[in-house]
Every structure is written in structure tokens, then in C-alpha cells.
PDB file of N, CA and C in Angstrom:
ATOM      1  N   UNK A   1       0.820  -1.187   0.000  1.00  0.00           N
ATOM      2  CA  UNK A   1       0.000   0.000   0.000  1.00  0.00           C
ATOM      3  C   UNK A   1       0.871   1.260   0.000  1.00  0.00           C
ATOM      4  N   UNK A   2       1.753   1.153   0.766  1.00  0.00           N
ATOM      5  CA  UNK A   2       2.897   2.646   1.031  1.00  0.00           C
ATOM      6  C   UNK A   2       3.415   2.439  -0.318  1.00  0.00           C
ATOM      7  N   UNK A   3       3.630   1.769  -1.665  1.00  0.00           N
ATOM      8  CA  UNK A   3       4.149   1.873  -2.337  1.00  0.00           C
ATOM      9  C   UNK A   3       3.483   2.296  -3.567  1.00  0.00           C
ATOM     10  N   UNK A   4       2.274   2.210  -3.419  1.00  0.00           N
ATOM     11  CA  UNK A   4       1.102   2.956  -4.415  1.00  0.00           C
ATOM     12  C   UNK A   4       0.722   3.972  -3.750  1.00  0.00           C
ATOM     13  N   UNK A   5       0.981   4.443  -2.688  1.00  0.00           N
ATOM     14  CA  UNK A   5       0.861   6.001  -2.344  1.00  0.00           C
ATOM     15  C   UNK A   5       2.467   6.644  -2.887  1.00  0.00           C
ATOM     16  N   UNK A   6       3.385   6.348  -2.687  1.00  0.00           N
ATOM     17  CA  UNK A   6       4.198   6.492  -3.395  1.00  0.00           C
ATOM     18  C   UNK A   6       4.463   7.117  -4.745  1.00  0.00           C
ATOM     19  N   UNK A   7       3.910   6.420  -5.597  1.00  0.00           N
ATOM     20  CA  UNK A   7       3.643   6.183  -7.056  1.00  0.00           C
ATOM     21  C   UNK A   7       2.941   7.264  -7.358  1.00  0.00           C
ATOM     22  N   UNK A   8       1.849   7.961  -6.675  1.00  0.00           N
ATOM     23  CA  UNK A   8       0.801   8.123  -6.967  1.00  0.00           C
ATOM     24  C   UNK A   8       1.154   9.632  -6.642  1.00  0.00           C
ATOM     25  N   UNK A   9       1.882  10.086  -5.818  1.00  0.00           N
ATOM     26  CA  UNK A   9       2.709  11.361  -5.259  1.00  0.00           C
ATOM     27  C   UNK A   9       3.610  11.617  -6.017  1.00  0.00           C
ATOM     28  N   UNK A  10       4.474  10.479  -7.372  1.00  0.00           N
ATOM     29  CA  UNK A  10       5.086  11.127  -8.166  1.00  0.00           C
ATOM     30  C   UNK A  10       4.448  11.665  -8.971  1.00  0.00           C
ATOM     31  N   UNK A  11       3.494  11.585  -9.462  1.00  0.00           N
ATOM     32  CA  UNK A  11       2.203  11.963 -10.855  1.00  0.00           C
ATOM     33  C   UNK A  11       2.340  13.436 -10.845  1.00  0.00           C
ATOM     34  N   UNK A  12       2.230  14.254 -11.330  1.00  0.00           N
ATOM     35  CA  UNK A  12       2.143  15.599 -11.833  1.00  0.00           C
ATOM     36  C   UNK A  12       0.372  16.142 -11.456  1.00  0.00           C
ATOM     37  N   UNK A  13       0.739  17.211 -10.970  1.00  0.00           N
ATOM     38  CA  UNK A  13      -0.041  17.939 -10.313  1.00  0.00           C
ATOM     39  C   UNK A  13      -1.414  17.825 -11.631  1.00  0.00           C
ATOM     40  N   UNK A  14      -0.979  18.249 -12.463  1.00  0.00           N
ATOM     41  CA  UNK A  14      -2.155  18.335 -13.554  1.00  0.00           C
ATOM     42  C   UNK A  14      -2.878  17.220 -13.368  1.00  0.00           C
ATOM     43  N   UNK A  15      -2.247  15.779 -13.300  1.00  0.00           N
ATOM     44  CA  UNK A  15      -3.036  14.501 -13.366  1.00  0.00           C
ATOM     45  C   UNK A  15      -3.826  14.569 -12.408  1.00  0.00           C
ATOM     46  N   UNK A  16      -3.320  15.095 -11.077  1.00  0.00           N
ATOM     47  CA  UNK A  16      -4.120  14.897 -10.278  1.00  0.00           C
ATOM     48  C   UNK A  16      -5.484  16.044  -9.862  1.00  0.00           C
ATOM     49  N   UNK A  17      -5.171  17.144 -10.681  1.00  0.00           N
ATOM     50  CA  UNK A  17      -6.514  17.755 -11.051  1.00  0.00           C
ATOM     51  C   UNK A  17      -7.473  16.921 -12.237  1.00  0.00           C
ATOM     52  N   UNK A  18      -6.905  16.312 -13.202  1.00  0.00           N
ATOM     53  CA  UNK A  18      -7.646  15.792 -13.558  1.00  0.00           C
ATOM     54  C   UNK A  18      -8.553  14.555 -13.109  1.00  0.00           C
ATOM     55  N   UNK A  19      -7.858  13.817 -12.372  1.00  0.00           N
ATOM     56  CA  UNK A  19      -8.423  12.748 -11.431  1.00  0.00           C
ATOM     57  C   UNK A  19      -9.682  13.242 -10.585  1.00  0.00           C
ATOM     58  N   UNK A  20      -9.447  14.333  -9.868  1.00  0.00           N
ATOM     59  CA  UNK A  20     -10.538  14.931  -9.104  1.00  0.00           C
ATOM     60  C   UNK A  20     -11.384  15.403 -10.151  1.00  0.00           C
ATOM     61  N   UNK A  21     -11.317  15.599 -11.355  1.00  0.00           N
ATOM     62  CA  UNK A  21     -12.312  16.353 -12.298  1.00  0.00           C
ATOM     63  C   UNK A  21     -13.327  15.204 -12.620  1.00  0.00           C
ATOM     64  N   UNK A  22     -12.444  13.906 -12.423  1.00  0.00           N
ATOM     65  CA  UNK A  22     -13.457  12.646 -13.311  1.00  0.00           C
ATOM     66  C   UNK A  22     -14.041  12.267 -12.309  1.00  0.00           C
ATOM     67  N   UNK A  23     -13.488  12.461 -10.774  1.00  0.00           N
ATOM     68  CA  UNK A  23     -14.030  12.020  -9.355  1.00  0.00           C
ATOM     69  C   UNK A  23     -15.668  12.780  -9.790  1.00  0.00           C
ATOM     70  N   UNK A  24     -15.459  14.424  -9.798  1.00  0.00           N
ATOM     71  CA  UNK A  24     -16.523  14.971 -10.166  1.00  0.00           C
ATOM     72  C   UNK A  24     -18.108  14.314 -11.344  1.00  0.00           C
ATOM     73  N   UNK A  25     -16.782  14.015 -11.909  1.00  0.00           N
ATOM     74  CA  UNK A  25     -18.035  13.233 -12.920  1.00  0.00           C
ATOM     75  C   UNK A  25     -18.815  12.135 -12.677  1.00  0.00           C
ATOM     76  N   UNK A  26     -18.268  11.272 -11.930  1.00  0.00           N
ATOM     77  CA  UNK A  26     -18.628  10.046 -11.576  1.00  0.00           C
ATOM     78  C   UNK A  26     -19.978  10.329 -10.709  1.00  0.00           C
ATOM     79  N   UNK A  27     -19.286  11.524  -9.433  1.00  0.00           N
ATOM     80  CA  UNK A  27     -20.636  11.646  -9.045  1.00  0.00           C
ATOM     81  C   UNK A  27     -21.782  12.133  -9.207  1.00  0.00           C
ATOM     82  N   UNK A  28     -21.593  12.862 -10.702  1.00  0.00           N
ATOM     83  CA  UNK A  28     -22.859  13.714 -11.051  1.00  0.00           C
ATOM     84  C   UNK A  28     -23.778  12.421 -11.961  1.00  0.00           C
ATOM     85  N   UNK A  29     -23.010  11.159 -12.615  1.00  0.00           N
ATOM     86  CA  UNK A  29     -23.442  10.302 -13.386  1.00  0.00           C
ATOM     87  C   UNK A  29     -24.199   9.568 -12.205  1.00  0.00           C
ATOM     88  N   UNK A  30     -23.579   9.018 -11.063  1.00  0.00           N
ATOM     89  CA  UNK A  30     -24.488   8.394 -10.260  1.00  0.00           C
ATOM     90  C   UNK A  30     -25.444   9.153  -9.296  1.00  0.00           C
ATOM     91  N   UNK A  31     -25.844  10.140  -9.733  1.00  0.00           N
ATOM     92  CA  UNK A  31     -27.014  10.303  -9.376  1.00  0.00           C
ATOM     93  C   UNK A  31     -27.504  11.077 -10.196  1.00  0.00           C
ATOM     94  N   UNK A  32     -27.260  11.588 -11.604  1.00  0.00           N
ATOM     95  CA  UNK A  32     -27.954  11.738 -12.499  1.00  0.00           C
ATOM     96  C   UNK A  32     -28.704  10.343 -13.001  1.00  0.00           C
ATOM     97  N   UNK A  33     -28.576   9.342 -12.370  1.00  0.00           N
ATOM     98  CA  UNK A  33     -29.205   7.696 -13.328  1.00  0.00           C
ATOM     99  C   UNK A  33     -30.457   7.653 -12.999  1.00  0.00           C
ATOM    100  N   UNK A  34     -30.771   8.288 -11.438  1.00  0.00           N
ATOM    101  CA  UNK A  34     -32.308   8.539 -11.656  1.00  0.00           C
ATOM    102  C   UNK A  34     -33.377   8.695 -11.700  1.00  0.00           C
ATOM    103  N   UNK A  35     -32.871   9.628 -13.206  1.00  0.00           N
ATOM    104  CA  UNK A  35     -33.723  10.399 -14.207  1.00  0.00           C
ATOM    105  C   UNK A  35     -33.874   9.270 -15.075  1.00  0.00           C
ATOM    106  N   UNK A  36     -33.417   8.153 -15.253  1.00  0.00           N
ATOM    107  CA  UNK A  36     -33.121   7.195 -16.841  1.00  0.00           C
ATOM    108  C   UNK A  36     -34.552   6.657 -15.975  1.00  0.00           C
ATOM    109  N   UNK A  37     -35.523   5.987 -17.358  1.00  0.00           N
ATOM    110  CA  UNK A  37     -36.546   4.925 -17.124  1.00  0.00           C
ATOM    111  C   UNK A  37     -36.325   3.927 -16.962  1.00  0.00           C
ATOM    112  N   UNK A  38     -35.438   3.281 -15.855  1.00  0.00           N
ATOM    113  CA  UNK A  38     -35.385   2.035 -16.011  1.00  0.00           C
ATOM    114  C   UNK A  38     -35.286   1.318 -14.805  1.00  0.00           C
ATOM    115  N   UNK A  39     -35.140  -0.321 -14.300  1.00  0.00           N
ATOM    116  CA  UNK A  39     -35.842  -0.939 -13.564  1.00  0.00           C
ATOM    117  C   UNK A  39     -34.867  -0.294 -11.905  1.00  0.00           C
ATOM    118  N   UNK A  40     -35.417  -0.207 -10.690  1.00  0.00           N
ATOM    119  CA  UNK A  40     -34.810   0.071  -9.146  1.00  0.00           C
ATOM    120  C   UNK A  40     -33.849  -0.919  -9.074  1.00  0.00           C
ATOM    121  N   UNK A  41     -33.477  -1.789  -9.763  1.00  0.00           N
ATOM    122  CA  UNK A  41     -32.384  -2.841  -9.540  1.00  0.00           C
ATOM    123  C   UNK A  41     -30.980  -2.219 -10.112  1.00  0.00           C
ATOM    124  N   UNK A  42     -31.325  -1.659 -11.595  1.00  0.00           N
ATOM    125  CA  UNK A  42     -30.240  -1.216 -12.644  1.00  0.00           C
ATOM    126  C   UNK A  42     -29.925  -0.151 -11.899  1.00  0.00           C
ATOM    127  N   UNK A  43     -30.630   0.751 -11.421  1.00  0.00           N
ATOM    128  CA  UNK A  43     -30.160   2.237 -11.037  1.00  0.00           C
ATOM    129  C   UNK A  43     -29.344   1.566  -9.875  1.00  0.00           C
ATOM    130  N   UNK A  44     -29.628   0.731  -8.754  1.00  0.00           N
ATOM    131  CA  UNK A  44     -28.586   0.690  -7.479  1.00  0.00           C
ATOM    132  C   UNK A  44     -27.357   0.316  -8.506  1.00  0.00           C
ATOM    133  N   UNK A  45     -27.467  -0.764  -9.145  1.00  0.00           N
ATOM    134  CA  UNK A  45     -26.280  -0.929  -9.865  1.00  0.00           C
ATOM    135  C   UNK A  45     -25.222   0.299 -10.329  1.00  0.00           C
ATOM    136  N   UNK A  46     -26.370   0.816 -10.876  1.00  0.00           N
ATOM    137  CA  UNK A  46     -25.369   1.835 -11.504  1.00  0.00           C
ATOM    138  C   UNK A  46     -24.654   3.044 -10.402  1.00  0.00           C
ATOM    139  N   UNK A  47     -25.683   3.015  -9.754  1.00  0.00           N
ATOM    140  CA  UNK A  47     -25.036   4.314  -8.613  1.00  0.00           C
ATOM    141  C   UNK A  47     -24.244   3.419  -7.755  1.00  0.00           C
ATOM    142  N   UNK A  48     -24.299   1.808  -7.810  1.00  0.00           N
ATOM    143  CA  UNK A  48     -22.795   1.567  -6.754  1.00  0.00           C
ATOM    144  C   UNK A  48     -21.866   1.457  -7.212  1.00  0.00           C
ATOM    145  N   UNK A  49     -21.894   1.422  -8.644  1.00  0.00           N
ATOM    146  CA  UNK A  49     -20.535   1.288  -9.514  1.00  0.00           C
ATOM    147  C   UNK A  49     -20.289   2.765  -9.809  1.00  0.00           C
ATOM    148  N   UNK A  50     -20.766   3.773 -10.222  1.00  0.00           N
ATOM    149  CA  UNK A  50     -20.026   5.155 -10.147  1.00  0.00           C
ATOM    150  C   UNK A  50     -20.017   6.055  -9.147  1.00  0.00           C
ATOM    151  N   UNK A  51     -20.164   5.241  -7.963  1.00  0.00           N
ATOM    152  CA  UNK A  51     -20.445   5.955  -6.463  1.00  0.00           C
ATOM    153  C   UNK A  51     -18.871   5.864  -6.556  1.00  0.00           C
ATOM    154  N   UNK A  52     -18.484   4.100  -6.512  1.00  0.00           N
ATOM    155  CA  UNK A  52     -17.472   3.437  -6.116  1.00  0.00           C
ATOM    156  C   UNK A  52     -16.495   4.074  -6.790  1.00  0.00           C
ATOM    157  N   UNK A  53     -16.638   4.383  -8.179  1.00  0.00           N
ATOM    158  CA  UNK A  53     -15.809   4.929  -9.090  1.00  0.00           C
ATOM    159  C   UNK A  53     -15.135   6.011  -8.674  1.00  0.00           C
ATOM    160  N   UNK A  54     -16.272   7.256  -8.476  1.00  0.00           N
ATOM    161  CA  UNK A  54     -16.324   8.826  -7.801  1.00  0.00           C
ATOM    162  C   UNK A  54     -15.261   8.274  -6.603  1.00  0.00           C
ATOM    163  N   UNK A  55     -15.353   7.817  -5.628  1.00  0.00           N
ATOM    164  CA  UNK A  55     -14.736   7.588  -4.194  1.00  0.00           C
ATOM    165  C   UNK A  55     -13.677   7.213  -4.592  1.00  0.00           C
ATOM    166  N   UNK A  56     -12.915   6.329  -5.456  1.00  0.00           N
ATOM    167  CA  UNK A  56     -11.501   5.755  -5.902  1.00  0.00           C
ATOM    168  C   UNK A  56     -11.044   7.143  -6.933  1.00  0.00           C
ATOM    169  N   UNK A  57     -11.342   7.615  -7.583  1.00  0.00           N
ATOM    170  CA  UNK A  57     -10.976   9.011  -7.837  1.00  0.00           C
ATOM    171  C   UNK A  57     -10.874   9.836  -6.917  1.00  0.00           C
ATOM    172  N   UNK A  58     -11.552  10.161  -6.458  1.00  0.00           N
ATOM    173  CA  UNK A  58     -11.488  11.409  -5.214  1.00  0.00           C
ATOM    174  C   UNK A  58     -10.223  10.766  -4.520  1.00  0.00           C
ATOM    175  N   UNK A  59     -10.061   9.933  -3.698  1.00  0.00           N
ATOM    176  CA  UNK A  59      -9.126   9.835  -2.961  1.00  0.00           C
ATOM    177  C   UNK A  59      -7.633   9.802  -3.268  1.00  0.00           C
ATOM    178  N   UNK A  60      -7.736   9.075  -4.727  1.00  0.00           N
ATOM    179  CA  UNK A  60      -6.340   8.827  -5.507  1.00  0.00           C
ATOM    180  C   UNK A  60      -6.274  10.369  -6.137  1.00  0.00           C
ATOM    181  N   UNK A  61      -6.945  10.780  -6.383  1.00  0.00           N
ATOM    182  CA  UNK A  61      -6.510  12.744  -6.824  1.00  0.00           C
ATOM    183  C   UNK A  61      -5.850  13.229  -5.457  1.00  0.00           C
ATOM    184  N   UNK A  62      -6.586  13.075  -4.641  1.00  0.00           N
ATOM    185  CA  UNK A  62      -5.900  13.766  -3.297  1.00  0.00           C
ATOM    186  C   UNK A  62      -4.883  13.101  -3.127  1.00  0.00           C
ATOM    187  N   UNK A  63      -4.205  11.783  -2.824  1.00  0.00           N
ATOM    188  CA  UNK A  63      -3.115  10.957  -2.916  1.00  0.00           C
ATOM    189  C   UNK A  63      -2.348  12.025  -3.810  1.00  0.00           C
ATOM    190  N   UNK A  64      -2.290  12.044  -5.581  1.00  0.00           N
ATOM    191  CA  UNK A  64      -1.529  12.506  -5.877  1.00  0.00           C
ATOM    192  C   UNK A  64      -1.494  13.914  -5.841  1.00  0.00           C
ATOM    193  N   UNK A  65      -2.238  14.984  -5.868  1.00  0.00           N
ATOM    194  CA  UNK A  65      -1.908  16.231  -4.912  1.00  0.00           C
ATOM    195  C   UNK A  65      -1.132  16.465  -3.966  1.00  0.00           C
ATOM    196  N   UNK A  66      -1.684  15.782  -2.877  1.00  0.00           N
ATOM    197  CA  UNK A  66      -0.759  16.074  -1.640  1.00  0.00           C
ATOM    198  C   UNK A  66      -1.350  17.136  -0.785  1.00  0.00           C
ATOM    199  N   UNK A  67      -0.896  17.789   0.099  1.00  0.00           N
ATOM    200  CA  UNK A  67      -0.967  18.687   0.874  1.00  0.00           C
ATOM    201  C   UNK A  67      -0.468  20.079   0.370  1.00  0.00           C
ATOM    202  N   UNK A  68       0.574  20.102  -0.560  1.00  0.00           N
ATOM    203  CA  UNK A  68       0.765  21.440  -1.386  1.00  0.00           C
ATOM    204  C   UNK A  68      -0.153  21.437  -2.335  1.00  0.00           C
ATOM    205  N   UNK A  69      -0.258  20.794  -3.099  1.00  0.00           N
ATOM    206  CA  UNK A  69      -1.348  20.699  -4.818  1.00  0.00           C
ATOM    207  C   UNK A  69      -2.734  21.142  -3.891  1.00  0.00           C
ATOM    208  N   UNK A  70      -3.224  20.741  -2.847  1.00  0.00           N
ATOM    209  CA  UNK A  70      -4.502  20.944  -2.500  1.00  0.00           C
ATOM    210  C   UNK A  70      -4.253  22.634  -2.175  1.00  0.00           C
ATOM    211  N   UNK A  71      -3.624  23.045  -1.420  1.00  0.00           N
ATOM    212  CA  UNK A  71      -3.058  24.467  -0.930  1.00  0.00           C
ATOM    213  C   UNK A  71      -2.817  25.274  -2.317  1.00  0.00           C
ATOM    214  N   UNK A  72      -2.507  24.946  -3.338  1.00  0.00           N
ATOM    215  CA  UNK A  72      -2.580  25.537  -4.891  1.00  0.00           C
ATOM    216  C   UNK A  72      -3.723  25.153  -5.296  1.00  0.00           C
ATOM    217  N   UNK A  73      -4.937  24.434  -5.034  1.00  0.00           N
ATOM    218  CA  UNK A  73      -5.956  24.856  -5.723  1.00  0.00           C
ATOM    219  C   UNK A  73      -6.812  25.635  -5.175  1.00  0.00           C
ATOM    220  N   UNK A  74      -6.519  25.684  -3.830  1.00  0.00           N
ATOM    221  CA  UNK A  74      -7.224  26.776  -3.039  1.00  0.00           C
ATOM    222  C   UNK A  74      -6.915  28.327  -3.176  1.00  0.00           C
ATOM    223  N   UNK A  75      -5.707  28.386  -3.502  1.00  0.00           N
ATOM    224  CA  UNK A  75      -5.288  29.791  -3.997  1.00  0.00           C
ATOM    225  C   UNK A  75      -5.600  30.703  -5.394  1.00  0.00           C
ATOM    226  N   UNK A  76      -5.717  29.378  -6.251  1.00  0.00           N
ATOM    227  CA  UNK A  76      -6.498  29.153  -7.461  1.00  0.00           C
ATOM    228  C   UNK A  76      -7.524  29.918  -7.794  1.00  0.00           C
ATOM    229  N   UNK A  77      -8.976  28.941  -6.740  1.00  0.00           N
ATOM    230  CA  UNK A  77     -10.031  29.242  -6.249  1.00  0.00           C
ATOM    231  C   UNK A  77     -10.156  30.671  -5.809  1.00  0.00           C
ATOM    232  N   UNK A  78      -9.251  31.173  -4.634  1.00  0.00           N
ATOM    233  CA  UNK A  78      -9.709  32.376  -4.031  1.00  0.00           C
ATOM    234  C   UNK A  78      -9.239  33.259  -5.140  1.00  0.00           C
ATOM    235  N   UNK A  79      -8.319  33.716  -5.858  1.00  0.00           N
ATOM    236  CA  UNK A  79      -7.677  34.219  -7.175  1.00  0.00           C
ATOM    237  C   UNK A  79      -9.193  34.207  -8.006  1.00  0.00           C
ATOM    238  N   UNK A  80      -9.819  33.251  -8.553  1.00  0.00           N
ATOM    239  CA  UNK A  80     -10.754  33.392  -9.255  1.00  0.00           C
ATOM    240  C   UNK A  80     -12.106  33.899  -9.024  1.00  0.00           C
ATOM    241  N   UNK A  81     -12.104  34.283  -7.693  1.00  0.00           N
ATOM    242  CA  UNK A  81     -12.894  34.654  -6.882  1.00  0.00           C
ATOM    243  C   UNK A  81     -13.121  36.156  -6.605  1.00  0.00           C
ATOM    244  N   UNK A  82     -11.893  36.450  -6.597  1.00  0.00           N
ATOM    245  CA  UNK A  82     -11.791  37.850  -6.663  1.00  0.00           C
ATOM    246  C   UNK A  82     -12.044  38.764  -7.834  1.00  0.00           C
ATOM    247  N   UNK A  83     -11.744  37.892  -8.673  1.00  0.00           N
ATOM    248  CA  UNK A  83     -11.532  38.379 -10.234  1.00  0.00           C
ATOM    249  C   UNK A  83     -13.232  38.890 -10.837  1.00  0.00           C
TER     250      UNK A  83
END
């Protein structure tokens, strides 16, 4: 495990904004499902598989961020904020 946190802290800051971007997506797909017409069985399906998805993104973005990358997107944020 310490060796895929590792790994995952060498990745470049960009990747790991992008990781959190797809984290984002995952969770707007599982609970955008529903809206789809289809049977209460398919939808748990689907929202535990891009729940699960969303949660293994989110955490592995923050993994490769870190504690500085998160502190640069917050500065980011307040910067765009002002603007």
C-alpha cells in the first residue's frame, strides 16, 4: 500500500486535477441515473458502480496532490474569486 501512495505522489499535479475532475463526474453520473426509465435494480447498480468509481478518484486525486497541490488549488479558487 505505502508503495502505491508512493507512485501516486510522483504523478504531476495536472493529473491529479484531472483525477478529481473525473471524481466529479462520476458523481454527477451516479445520481444523475435517476432520471433514466429504467428498472430500481439497474439504477442501485449503476449508482454503486459510479459511487465506487467517484470515491476511488477522489481519494487517488488527493493521494496525488498532496498537501501542497490541495493548498494551490485553493489559492487558485480564491484568485478566481476575486476576479
Amino acid at each position: 500500500m505505502k508503495r502505491l501512495k508512493i507512485w501516486l505522489q510522483g504523478l504531476s499535479f495536472r493529473t491529479g486535477v484531472v483525477v478529481i475532475i473525473l471524481s466529479v463526474i462520476c458523481y454527477v453520473i451516479s445520481f444523475a441515473q435517476i432520471l433514466l426509465p429504467i428498472g430500481t435494480s439497474a439504477k442501485w447498480v449503476i449508482w454503486f458502480v459510479f459511487f465506487g468509481m467517484a470515491k476511488t478518484f477522489q481519494y487517488s486525486g488527493l493521494a496525488i496532490l498532496g498537501v501542497a497541490g490541495i493548498q494551490r488549488l485553493k489559492r487558485f479558487w480564491k484568485k478566481k474569486k476575486r476576479i
